[in-house]
N, C-alpha and C. Protein backbone atom coordinates (compact mmCIF):
# COMPACT_ATOMS: atom_id res chain seq x y z
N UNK A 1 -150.06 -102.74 122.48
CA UNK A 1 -149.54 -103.59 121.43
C UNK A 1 -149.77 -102.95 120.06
N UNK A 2 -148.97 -103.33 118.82
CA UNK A 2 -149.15 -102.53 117.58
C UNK A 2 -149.89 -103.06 117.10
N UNK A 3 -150.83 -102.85 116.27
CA UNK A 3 -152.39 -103.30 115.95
C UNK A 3 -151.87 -103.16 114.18
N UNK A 4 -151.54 -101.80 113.79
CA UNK A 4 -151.16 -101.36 112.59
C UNK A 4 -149.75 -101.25 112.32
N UNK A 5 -148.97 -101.19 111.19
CA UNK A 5 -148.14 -100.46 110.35
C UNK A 5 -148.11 -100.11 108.85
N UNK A 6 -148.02 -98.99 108.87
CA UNK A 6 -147.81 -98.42 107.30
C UNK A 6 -146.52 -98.14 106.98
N UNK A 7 -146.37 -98.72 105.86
CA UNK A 7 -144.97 -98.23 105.30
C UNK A 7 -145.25 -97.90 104.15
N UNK A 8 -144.35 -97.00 103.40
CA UNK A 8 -144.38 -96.01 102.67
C UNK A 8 -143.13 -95.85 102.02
N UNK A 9 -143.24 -95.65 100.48
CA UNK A 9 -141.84 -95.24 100.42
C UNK A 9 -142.16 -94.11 99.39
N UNK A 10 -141.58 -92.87 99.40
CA UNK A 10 -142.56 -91.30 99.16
C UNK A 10 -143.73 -91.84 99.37
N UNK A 11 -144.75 -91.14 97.61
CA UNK A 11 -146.07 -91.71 98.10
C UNK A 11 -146.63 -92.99 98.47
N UNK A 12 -146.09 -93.84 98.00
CA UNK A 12 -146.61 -95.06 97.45
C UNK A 12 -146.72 -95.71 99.02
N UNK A 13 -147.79 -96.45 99.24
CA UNK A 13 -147.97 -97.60 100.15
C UNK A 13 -147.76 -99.02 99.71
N UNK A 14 -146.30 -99.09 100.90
CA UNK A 14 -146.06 -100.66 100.12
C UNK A 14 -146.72 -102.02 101.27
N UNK A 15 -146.82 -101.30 102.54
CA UNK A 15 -147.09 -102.63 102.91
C UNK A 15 -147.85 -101.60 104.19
N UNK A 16 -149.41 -102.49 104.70
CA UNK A 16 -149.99 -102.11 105.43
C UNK A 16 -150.63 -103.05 106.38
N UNK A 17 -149.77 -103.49 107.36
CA UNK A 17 -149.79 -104.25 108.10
C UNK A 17 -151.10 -104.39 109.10
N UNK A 18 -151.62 -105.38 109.33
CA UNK A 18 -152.51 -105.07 110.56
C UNK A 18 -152.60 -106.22 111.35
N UNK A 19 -152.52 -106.31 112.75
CA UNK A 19 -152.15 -107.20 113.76
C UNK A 19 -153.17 -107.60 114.79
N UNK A 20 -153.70 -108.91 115.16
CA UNK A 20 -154.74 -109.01 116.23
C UNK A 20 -153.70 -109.87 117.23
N UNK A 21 -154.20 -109.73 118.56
CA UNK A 21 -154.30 -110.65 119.59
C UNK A 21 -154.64 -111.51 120.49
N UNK A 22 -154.34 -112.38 120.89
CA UNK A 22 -155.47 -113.24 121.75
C UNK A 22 -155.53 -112.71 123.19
N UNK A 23 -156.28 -113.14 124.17
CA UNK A 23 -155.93 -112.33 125.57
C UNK A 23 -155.02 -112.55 125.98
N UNK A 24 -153.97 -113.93 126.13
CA UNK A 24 -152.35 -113.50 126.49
C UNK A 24 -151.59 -112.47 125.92
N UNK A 25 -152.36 -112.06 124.89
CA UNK A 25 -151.19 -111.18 124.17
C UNK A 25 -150.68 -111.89 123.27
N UNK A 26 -151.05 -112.79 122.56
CA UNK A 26 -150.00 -113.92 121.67
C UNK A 26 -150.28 -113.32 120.87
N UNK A 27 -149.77 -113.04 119.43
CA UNK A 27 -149.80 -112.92 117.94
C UNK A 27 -150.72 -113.79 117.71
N UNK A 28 -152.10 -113.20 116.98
CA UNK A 28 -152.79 -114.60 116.71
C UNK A 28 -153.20 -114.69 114.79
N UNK A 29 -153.07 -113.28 114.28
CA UNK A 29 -153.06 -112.94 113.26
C UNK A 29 -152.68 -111.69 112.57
N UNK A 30 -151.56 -112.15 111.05
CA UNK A 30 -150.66 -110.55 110.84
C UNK A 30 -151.90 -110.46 109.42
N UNK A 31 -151.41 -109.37 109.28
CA UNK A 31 -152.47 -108.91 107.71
C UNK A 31 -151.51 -107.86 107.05
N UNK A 32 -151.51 -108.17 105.44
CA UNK A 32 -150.86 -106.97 104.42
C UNK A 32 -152.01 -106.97 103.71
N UNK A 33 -152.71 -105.96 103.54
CA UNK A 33 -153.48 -105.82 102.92
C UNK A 33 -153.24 -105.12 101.13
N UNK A 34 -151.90 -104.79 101.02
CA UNK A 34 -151.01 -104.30 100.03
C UNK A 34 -150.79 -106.32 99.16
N UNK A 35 -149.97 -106.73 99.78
CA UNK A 35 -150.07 -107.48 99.31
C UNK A 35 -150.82 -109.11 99.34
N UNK A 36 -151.81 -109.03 100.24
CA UNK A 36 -153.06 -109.95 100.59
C UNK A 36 -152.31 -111.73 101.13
N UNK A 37 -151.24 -111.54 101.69
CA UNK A 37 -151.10 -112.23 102.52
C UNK A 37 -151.18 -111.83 104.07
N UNK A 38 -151.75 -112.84 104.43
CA UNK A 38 -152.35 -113.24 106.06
C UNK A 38 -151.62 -114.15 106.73
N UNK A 39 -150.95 -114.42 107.85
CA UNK A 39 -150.68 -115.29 108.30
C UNK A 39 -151.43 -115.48 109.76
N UNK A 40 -151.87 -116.94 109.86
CA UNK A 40 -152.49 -117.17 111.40
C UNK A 40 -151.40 -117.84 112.44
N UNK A 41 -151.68 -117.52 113.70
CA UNK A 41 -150.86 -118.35 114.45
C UNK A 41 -151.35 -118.97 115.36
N UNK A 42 -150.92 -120.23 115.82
CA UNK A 42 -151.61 -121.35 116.74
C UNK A 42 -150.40 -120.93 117.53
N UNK A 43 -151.36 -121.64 119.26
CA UNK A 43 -150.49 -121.96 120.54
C UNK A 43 -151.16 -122.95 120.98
N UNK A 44 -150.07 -123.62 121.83
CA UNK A 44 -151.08 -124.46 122.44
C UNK A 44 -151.13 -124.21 123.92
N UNK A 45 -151.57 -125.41 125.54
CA UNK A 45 -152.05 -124.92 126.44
C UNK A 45 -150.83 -124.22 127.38
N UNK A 46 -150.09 -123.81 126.66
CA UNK A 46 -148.52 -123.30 127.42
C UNK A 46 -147.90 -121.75 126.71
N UNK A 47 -148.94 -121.60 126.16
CA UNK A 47 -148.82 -120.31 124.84
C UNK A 47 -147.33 -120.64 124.13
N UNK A 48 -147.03 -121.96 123.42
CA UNK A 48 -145.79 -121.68 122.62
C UNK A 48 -146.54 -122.35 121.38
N UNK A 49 -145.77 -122.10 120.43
CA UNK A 49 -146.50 -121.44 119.45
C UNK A 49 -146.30 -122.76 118.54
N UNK A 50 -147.53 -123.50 117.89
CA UNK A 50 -147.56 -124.40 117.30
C UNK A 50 -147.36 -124.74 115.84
N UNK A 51 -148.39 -123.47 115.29
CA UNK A 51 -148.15 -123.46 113.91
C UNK A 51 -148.49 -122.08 113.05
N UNK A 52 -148.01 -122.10 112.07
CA UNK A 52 -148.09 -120.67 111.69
C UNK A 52 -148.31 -120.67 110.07
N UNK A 53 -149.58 -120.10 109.49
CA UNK A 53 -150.31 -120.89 108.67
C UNK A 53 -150.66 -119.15 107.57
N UNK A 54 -150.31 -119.87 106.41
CA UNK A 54 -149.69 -118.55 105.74
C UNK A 54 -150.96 -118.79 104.45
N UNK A 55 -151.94 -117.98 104.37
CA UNK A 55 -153.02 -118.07 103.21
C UNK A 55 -154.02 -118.96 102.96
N UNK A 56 -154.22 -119.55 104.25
CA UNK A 56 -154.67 -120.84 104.67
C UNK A 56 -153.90 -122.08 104.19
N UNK A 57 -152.98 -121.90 104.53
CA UNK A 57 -151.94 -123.37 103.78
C UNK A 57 -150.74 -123.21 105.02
N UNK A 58 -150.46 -124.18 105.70
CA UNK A 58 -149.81 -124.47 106.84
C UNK A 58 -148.23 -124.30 106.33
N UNK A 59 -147.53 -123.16 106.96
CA UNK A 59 -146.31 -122.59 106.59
C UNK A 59 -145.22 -123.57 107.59
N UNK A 60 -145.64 -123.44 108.53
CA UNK A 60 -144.48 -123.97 109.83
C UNK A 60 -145.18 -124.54 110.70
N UNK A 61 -144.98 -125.53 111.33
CA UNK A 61 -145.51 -126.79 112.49
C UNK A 61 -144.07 -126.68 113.19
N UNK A 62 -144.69 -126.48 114.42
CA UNK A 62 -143.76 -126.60 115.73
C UNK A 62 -144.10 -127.79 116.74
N UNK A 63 -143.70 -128.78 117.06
CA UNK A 63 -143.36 -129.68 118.55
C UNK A 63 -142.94 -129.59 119.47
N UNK A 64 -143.13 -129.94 120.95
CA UNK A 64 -142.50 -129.42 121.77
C UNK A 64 -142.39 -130.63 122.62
N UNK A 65 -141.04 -131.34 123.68
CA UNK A 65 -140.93 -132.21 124.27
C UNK A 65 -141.37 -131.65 125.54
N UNK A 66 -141.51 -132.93 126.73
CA UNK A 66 -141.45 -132.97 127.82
C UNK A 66 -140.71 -131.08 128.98
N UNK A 67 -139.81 -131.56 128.49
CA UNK A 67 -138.73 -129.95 128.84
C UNK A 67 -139.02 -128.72 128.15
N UNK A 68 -140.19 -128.95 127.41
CA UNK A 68 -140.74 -127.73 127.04
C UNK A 68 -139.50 -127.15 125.70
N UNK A 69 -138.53 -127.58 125.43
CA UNK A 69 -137.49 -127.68 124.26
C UNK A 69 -138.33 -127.76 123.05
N UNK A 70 -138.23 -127.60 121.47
CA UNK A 70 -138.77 -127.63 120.70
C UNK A 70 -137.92 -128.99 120.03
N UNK A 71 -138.60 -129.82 119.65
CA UNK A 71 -138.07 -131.40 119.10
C UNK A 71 -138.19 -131.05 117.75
N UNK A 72 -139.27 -130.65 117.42
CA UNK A 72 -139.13 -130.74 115.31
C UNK A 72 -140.07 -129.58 115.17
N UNK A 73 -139.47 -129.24 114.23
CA UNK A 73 -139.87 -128.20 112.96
C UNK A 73 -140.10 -127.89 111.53
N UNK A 74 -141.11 -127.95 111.27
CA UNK A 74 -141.22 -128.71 110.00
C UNK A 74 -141.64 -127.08 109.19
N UNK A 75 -141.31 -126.77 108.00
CA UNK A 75 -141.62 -125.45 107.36
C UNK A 75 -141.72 -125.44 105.94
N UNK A 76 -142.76 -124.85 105.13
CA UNK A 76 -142.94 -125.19 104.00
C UNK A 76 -142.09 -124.10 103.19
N UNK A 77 -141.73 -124.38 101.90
CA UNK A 77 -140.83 -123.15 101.27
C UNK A 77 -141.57 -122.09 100.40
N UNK A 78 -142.52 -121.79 100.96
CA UNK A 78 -143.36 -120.95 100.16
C UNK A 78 -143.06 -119.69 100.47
N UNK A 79 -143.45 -118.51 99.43
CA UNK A 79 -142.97 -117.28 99.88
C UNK A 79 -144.02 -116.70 100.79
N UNK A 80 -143.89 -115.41 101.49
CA UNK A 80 -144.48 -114.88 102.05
C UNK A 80 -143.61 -113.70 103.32
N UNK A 81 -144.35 -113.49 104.43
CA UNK A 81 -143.40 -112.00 105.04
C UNK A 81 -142.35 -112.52 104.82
């Protein structure tokens, strides 16, 4: 899995990504350390993905029905990736 990315444009470093996982393998946290946003990510007991929480301030809330379908989505308009 990709842990890192650097991007570059000549010298300059614009964005330096860094990535953890949980033991499924889920995305559990991205990192720019260029520009010091973090985002975390929740799952719940089915690994789909609950919420996704951008600087410690809750970006996107996900629901999920019976059929495993996603019912509501709720997302804040803040900037970030």
């Amino acid at each position: 899995m990709i842990e890192k990315i650097l991007t570059k444009k000549d010298t300059e470093v614009v964005q330096n990504l860094s990535y953890e996982y949980d033991g499924m393998g889920n995305l559990i946290y991205r990192c720019d350390s260029i520009s010091h946003n973090c985002e975390e990510f929740k799952y719940d007991f089915y690994d789909r993905l609950t919420d996704i929480i951008l600087n410690n301030s809750v970006k996107s809330k996900m629901t999920y029905g019976d059929n495993g379908n996603v019912c509501e989505k709720n997302e804040s308009r803040r900037n970030g990736f």
